[in-house]
C-alpha atoms as a PDB file:
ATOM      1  CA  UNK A   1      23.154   1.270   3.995  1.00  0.00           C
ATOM      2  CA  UNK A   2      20.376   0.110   2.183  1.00  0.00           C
ATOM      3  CA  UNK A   3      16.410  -0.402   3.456  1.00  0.00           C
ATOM      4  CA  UNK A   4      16.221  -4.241   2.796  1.00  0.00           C
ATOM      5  CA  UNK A   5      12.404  -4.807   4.140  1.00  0.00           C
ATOM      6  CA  UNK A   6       9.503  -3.544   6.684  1.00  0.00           C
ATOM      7  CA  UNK A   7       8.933  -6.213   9.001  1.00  0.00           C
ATOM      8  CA  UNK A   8       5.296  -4.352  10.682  1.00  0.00           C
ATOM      9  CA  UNK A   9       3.320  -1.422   9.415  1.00  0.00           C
ATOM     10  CA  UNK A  10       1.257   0.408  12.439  1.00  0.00           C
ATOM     11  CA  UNK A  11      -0.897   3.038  11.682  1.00  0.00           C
ATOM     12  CA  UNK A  12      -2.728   4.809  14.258  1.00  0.00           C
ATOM     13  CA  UNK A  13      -2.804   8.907  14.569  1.00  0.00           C
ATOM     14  CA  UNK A  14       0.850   8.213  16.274  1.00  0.00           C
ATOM     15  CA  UNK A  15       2.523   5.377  13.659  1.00  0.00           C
ATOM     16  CA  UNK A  16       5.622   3.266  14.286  1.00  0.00           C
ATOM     17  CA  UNK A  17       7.308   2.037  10.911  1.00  0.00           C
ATOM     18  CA  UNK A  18       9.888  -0.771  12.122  1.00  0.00           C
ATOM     19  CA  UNK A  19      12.959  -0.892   9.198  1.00  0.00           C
ATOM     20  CA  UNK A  20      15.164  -3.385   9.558  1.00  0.00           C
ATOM     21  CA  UNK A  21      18.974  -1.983   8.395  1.00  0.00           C
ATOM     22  CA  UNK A  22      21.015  -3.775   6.561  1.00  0.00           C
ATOM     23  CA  UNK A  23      21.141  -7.742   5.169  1.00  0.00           C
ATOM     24  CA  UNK A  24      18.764 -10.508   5.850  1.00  0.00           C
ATOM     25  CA  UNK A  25      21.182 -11.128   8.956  1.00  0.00           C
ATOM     26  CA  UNK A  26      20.699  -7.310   9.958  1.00  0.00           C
ATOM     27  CA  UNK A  27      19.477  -7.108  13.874  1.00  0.00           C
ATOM     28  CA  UNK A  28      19.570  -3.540  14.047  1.00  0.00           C
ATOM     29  CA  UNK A  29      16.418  -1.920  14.052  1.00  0.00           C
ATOM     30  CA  UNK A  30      15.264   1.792  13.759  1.00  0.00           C
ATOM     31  CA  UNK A  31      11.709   2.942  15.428  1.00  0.00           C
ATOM     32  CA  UNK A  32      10.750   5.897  13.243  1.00  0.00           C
ATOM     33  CA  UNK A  33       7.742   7.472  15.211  1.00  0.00           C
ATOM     34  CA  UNK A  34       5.318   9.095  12.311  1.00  0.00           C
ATOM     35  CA  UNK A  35       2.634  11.946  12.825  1.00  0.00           C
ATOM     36  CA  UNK A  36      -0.536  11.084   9.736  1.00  0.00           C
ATOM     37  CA  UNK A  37      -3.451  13.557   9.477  1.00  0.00           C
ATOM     38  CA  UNK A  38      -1.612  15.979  12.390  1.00  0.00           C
ATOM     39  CA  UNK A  39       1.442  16.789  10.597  1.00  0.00           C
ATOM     40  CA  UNK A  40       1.810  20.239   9.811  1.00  0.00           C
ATOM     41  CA  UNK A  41       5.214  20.808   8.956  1.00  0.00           C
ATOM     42  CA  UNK A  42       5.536  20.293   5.092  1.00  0.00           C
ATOM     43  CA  UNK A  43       8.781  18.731   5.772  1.00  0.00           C
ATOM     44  CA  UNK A  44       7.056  16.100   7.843  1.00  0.00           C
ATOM     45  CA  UNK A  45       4.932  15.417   5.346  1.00  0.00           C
ATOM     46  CA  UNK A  46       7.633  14.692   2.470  1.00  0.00           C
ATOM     47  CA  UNK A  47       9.306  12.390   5.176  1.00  0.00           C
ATOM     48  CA  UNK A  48       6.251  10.548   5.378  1.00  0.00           C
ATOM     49  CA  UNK A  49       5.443  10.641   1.894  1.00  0.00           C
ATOM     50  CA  UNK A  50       8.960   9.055   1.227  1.00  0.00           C
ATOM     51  CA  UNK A  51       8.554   6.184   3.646  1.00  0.00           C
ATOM     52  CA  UNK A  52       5.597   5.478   1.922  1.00  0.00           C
ATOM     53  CA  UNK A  53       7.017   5.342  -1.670  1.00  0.00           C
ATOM     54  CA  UNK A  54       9.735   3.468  -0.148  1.00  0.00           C
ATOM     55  CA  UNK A  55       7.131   0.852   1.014  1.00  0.00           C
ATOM     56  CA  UNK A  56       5.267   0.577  -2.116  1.00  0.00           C
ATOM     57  CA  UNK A  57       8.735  -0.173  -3.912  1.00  0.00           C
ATOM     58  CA  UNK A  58       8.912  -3.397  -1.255  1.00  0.00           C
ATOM     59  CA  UNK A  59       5.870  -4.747  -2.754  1.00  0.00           C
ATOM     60  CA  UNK A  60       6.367  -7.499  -5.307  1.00  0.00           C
ATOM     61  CA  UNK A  61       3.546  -6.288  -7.610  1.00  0.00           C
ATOM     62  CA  UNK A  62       2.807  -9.002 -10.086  1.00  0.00           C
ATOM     63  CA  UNK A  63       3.061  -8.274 -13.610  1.00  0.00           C
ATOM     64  CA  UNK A  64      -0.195  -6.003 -13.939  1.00  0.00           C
ATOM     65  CA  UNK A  65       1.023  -4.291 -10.980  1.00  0.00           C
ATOM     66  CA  UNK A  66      -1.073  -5.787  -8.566  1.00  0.00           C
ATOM     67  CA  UNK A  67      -0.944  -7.582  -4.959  1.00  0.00           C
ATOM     68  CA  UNK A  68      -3.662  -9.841  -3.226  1.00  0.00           C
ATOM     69  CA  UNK A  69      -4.912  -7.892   0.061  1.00  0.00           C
ATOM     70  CA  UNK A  70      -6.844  -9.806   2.758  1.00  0.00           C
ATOM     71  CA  UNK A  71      -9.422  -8.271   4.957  1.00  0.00           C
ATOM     72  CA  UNK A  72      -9.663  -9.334   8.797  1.00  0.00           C
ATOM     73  CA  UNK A  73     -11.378  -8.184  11.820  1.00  0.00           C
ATOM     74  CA  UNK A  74      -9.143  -7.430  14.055  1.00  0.00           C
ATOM     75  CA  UNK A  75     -11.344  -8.659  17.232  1.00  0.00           C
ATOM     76  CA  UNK A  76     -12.391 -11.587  15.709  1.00  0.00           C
ATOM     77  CA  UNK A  77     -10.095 -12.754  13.537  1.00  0.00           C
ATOM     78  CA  UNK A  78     -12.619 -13.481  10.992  1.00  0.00           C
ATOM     79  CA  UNK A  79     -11.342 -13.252   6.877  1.00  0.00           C
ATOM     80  CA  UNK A  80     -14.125 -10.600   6.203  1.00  0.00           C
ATOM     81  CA  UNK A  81     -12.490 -10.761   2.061  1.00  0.00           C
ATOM     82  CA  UNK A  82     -10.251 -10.946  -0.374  1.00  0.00           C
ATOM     83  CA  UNK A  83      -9.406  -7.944  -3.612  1.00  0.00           C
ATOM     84  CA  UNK A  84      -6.414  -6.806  -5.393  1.00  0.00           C
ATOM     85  CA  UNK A  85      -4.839  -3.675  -4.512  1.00  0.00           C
ATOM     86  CA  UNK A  86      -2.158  -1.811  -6.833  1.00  0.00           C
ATOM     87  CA  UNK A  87       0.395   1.165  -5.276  1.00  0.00           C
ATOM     88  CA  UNK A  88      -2.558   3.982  -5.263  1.00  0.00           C
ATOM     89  CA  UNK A  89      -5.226   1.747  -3.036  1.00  0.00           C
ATOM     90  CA  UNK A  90      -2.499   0.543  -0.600  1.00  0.00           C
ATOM     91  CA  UNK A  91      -1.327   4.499  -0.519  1.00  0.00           C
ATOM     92  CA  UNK A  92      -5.248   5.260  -0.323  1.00  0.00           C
ATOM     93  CA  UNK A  93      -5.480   2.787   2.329  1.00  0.00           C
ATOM     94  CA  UNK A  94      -2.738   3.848   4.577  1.00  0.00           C
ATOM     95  CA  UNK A  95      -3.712   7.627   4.195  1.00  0.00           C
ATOM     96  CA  UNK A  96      -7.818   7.220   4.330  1.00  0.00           C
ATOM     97  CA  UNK A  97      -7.820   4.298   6.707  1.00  0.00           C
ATOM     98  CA  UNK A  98     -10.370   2.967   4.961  1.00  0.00           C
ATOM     99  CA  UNK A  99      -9.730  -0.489   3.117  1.00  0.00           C
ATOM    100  CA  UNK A 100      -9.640   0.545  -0.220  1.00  0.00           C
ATOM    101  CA  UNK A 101      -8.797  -2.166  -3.333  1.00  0.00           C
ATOM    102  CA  UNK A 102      -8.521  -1.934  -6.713  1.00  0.00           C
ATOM    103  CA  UNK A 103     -11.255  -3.470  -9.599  1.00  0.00           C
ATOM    104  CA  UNK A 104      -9.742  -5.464 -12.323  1.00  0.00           C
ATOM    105  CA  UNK A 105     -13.191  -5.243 -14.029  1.00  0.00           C
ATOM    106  CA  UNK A 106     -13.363  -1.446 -13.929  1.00  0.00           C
ATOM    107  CA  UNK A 107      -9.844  -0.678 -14.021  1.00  0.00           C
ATOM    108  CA  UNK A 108     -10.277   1.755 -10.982  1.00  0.00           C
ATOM    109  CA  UNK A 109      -9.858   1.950  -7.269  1.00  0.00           C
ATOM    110  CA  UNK A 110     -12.714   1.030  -5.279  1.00  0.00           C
ATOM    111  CA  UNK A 111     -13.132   1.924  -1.212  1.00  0.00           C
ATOM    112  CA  UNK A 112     -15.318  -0.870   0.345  1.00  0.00           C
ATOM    113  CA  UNK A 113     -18.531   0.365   2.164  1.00  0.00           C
ATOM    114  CA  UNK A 114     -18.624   3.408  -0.551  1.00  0.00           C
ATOM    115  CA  UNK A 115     -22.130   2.483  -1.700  1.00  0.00           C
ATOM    116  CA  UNK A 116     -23.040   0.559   1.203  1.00  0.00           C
ATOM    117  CA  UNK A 117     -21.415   2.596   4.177  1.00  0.00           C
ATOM    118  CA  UNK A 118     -20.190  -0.772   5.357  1.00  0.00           C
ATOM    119  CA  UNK A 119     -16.709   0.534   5.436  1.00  0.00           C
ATOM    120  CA  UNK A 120     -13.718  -1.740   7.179  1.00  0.00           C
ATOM    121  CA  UNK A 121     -12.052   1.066   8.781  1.00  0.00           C
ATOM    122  CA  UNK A 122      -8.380   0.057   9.433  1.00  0.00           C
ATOM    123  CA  UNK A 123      -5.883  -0.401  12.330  1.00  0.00           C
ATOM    124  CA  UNK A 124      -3.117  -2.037  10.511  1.00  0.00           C
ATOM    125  CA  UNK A 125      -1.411  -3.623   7.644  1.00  0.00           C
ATOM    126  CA  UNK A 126       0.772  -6.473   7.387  1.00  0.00           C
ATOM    127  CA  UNK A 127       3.069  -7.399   4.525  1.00  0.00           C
ATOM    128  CA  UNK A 128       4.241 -11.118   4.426  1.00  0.00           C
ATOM    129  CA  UNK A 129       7.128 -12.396   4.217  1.00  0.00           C
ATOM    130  CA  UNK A 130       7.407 -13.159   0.530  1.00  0.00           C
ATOM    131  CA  UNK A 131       6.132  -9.085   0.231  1.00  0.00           C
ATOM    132  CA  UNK A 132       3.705 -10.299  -2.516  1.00  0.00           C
ATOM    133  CA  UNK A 133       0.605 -10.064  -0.110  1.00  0.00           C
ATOM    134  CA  UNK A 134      -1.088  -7.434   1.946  1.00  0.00           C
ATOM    135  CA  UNK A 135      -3.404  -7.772   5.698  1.00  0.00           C
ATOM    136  CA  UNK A 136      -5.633  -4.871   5.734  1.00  0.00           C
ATOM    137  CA  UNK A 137      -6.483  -5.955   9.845  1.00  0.00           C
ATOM    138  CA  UNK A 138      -9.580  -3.388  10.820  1.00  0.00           C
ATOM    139  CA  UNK A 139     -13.348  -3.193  12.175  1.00  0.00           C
ATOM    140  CA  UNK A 140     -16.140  -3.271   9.563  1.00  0.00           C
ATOM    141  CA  UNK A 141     -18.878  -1.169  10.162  1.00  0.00           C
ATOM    142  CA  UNK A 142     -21.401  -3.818   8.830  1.00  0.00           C
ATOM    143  CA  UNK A 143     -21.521  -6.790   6.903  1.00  0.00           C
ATOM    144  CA  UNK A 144     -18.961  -7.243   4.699  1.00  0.00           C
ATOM    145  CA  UNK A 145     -19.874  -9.263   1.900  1.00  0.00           C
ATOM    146  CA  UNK A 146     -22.505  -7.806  -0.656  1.00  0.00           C
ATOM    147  CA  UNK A 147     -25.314 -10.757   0.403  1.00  0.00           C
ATOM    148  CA  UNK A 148     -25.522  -9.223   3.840  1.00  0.00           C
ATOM    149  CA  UNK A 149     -23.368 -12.427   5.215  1.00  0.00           C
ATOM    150  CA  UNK A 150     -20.997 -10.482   7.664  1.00  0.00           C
ATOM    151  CA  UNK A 151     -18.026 -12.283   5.936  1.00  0.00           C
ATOM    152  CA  UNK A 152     -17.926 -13.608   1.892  1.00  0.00           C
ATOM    153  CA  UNK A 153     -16.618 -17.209   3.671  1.00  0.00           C
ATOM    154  CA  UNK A 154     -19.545 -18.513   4.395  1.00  0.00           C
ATOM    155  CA  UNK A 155     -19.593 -22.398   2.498  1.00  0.00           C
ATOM    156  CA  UNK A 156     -17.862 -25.053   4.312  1.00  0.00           C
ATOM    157  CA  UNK A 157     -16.490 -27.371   1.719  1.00  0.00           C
ATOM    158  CA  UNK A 158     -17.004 -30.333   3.917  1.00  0.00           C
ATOM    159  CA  UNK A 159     -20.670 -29.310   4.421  1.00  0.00           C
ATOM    160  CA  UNK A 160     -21.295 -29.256   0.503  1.00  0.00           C
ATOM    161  CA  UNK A 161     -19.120 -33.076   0.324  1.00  0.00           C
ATOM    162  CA  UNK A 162     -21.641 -34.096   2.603  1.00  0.00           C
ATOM    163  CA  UNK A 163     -24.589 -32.226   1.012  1.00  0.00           C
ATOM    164  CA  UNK A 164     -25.856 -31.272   4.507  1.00  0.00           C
ATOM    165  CA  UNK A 165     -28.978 -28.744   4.770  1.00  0.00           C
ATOM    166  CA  UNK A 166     -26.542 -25.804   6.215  1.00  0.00           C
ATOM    167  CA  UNK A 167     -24.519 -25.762   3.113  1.00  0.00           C
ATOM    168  CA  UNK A 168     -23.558 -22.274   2.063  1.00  0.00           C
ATOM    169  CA  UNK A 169     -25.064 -20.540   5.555  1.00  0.00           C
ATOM    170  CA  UNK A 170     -22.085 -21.504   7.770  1.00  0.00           C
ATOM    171  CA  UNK A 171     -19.848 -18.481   8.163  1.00  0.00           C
ATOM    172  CA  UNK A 172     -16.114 -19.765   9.181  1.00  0.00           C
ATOM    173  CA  UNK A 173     -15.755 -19.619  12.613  1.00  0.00           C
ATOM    174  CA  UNK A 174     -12.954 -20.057  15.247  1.00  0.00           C
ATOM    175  CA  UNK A 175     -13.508 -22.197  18.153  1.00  0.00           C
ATOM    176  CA  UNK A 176     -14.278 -19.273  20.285  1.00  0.00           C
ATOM    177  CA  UNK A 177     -17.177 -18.131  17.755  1.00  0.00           C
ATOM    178  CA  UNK A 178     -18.482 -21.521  16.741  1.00  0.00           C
ATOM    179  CA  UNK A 179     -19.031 -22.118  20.494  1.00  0.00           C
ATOM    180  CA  UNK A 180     -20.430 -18.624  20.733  1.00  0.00           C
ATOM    181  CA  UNK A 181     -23.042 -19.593  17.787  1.00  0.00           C
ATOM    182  CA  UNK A 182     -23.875 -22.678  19.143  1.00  0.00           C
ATOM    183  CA  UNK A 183     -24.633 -20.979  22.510  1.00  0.00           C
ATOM    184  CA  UNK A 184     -26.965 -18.619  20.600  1.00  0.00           C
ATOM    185  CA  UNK A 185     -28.567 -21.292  18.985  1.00  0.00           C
ATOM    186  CA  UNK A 186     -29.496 -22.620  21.970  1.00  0.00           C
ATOM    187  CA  UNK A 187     -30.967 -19.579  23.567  1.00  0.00           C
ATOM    188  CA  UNK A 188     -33.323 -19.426  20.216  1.00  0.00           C
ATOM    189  CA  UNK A 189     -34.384 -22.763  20.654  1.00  0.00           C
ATOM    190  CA  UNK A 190     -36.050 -21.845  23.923  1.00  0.00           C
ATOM    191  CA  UNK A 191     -38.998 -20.184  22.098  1.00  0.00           C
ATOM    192  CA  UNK A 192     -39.843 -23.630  20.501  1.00  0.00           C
ATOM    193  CA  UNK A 193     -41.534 -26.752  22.487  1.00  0.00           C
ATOM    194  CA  UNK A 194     -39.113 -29.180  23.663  1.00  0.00           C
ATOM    195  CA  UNK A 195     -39.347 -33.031  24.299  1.00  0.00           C
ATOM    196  CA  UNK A 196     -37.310 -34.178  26.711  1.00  0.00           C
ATOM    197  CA  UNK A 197     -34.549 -33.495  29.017  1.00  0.00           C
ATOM    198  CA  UNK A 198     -33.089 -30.269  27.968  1.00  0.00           C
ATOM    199  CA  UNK A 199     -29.430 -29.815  27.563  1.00  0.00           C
ATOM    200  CA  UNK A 200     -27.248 -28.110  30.478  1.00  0.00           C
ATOM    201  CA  UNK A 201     -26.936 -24.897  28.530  1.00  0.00           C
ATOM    202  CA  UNK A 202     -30.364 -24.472  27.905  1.00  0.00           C
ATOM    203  CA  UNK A 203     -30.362 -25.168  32.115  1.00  0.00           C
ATOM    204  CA  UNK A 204     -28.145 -21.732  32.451  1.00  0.00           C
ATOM    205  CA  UNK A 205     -30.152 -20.095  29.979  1.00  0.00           C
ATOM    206  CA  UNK A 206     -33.021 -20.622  32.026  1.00  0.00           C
ATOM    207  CA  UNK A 207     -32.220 -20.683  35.711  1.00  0.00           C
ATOM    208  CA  UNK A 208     -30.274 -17.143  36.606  1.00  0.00           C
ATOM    209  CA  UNK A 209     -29.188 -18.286  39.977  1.00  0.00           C
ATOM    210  CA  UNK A 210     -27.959 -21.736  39.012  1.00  0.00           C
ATOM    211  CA  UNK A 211     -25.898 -20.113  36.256  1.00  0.00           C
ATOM    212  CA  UNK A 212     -24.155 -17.264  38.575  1.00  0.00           C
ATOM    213  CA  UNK A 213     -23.600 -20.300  40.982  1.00  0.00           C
ATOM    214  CA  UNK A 214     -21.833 -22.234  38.448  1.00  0.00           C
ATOM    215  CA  UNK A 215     -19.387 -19.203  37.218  1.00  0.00           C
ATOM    216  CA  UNK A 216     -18.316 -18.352  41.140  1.00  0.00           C
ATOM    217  CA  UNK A 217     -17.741 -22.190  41.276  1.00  0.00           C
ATOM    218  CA  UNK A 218     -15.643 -22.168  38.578  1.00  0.00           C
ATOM    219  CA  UNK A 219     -13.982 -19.210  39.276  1.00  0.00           C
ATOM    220  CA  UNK A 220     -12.688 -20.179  42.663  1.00  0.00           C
ATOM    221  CA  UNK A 221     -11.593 -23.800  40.729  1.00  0.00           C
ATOM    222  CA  UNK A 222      -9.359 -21.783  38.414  1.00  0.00           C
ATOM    223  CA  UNK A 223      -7.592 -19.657  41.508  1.00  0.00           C
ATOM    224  CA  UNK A 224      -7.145 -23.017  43.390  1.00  0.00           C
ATOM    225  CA  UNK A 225      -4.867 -24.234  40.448  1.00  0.00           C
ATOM    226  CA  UNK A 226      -2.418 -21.744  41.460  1.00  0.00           C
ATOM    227  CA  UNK A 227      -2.956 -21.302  44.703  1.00  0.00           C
ATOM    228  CA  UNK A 228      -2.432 -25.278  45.127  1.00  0.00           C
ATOM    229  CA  UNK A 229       0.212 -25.227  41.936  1.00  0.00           C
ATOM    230  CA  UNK A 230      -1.942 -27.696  39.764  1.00  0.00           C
ATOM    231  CA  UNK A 231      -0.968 -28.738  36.894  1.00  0.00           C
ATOM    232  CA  UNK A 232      -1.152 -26.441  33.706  1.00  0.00           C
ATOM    233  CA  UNK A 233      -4.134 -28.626  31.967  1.00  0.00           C
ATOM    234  CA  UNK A 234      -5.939 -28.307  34.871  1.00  0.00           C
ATOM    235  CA  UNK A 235      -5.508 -24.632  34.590  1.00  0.00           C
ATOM    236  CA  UNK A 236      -6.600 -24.446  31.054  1.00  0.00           C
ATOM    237  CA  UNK A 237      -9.738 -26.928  32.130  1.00  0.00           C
ATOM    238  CA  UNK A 238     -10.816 -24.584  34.252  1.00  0.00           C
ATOM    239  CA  UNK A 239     -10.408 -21.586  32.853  1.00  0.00           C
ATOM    240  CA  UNK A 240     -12.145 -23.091  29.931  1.00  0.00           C
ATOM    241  CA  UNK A 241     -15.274 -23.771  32.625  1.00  0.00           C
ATOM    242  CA  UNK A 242     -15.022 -20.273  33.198  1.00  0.00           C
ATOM    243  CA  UNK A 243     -15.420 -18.928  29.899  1.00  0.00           C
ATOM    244  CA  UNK A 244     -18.282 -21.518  28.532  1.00  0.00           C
ATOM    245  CA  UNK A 245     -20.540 -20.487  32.178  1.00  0.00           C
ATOM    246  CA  UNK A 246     -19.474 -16.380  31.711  1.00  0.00           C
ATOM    247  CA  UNK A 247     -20.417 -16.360  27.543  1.00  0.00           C
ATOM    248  CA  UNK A 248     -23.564 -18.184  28.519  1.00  0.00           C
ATOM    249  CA  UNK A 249     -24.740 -15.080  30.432  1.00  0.00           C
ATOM    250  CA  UNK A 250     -22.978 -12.919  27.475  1.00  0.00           C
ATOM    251  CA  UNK A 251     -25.434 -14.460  25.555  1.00  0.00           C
ATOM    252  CA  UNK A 252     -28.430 -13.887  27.988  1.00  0.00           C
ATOM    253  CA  UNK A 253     -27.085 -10.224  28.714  1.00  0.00           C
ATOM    254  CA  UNK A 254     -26.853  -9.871  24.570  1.00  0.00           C
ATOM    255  CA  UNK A 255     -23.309  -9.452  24.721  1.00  0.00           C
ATOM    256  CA  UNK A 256     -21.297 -10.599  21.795  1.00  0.00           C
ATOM    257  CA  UNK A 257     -17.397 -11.675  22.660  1.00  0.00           C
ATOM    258  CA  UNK A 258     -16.713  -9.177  19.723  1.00  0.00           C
ATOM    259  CA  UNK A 259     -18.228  -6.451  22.205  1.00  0.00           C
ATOM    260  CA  UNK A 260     -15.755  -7.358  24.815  1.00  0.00           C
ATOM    261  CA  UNK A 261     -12.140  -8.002  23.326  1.00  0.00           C
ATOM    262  CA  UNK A 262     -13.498  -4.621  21.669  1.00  0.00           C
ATOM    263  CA  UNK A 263     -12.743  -3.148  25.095  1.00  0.00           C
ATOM    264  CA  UNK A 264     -10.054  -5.074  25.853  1.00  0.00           C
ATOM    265  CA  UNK A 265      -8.296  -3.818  22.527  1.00  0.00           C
ATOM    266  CA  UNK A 266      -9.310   0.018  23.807  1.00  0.00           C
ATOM    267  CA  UNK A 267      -7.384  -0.633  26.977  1.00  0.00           C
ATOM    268  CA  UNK A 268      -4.342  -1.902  25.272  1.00  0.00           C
ATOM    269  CA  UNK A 269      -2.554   1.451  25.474  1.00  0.00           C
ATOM    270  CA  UNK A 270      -3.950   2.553  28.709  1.00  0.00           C
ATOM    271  CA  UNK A 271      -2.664   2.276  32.253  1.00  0.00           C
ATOM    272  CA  UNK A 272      -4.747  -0.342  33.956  1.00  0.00           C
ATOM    273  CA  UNK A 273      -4.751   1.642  36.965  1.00  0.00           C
ATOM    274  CA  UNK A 274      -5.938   4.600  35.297  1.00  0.00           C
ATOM    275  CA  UNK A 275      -8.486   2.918  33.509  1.00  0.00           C
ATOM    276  CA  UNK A 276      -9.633   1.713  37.036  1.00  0.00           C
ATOM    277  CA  UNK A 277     -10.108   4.997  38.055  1.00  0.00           C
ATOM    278  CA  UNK A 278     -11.752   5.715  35.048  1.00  0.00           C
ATOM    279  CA  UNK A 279     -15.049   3.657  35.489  1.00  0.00           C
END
């Protein structure tokens, strides 16, 4: 039988290669675990080394041999940036963990963070479906794009239609992080006079008590939608109470959401009961 495509590439110090067997129609599937840096069997390592040829050979490489790779964080989602990679940085990649591209300017391979030590250190790779281009999905250890901006998207094209101020300083956000930067924004403003009535987040950010009141409040809201069997949008209401009140005191605790589905991520493999027991 022939190896007709990878559908996921997982690379941690214990890797998972999923091959579909077969035709497009195939549904059998074969889970080939794969030891990286401990192998120590030289026959392990020419298995690996030949599922890795066989996954470069997948790649539609364009004519100069090439493939666009894309850069996320894999907490925030964020598209940190864009490169080309040919067979030796996506081998380079899977082998160093480190996102590694190749320069069409200096006709050479090029590891990101290797002047800089802003490296994007990886935790998986993604082919799509056409095989013609590559998710390197990691952490960066800093900002990513050579300004300092911690991603290279960072001009809204309907900020520079509308020639507002911001142009070309807003990086592009999810909702999660937009409301996370507009929470921030807020909590910076409090340094500076105000006039007026000041808005109910700058309220929290200033009254402790009123803002641990309001997430308990909330809190109990969101159980009573099951305990009464509310309706689903009521559920997502609330719960969307909850996390507006509980990043509020992220932000006066100087907790980032990053910081947290960081942990979350950590515990992904654990027991929860273990990691209880843990703390």
């Amino acid at each position: 039988m022939a190896i007709s495509s990878f559908q996921s590439l997982v690379f941690p110090s214990k890797t998972r290669v999923f091959i579909p067997i077969g035709g497009s129609n195939a549904r059998k599937i074969i889970k080939l675990p794969l030891i990286l840096a401990s192998a120590k069997k030289p026959n392990a390592d020419l298995s690996l080394q030949s599922k890795v040829e066989t996954l470069l050979d997948s790649v539609k490489w364009d004519d100069k041999g090439l493939a666009v790779a894309i850069a996320q964080n894999i907490d925030t989602g964020a598209i940190l940036m864009q490169g080309f990679v040919n067979r030796d940085a996506l081998s380079t990649t899977i082998s160093s963990r480190k996102a590694t591209f190749y320069s069409r300017s200096r006709s050479s391979l090029w590891t990101k963070g290797e002047t800089s030590n802003n490296f994007i250190n990886i935790h998986d790779i993604f082919l799509d479906c056409d095989r013609d281009s590559i998710i390197y999905l990691g952490k960066p250890d800093g900002p990513t794009c050579h300004t300092g901006s911690e991603t290279c998207y960072y001009t809204s094209v309907d900020d520079f239609l509308e020639q507002k101020q911001d142009e070309g300083n807003r990086l592009a956000l999810t909702s999660l992080y937009s409301l996370e930067s507009t929470i921030s924004q807020r909590k910076a403003e409090l340094t500076v006079p105000q006039e007026g009535k000041p808005s109910w987040t700058k309220r929290l950010l200033t009254d402790p008590n009123l803002l641990c009141s309001k997430i308990r409040e909330e809190a109990d809201e969101l159980c009573r939608t099951l305990e009464e069997n509310e309706h689903s949008t009521r559920t997502a209401s609330e719960m969307g109470d909850v996390l507006y009140h509980s990043m509020v005191l992220m932000a006066l605790k100087d907790v980032k959401i990053e910081d947290v589905l960081d942990v979350l991520r950590c515990r992904f493999s654990q027991s929860g009961i273990e990691e209880k027991k843990s703390r």
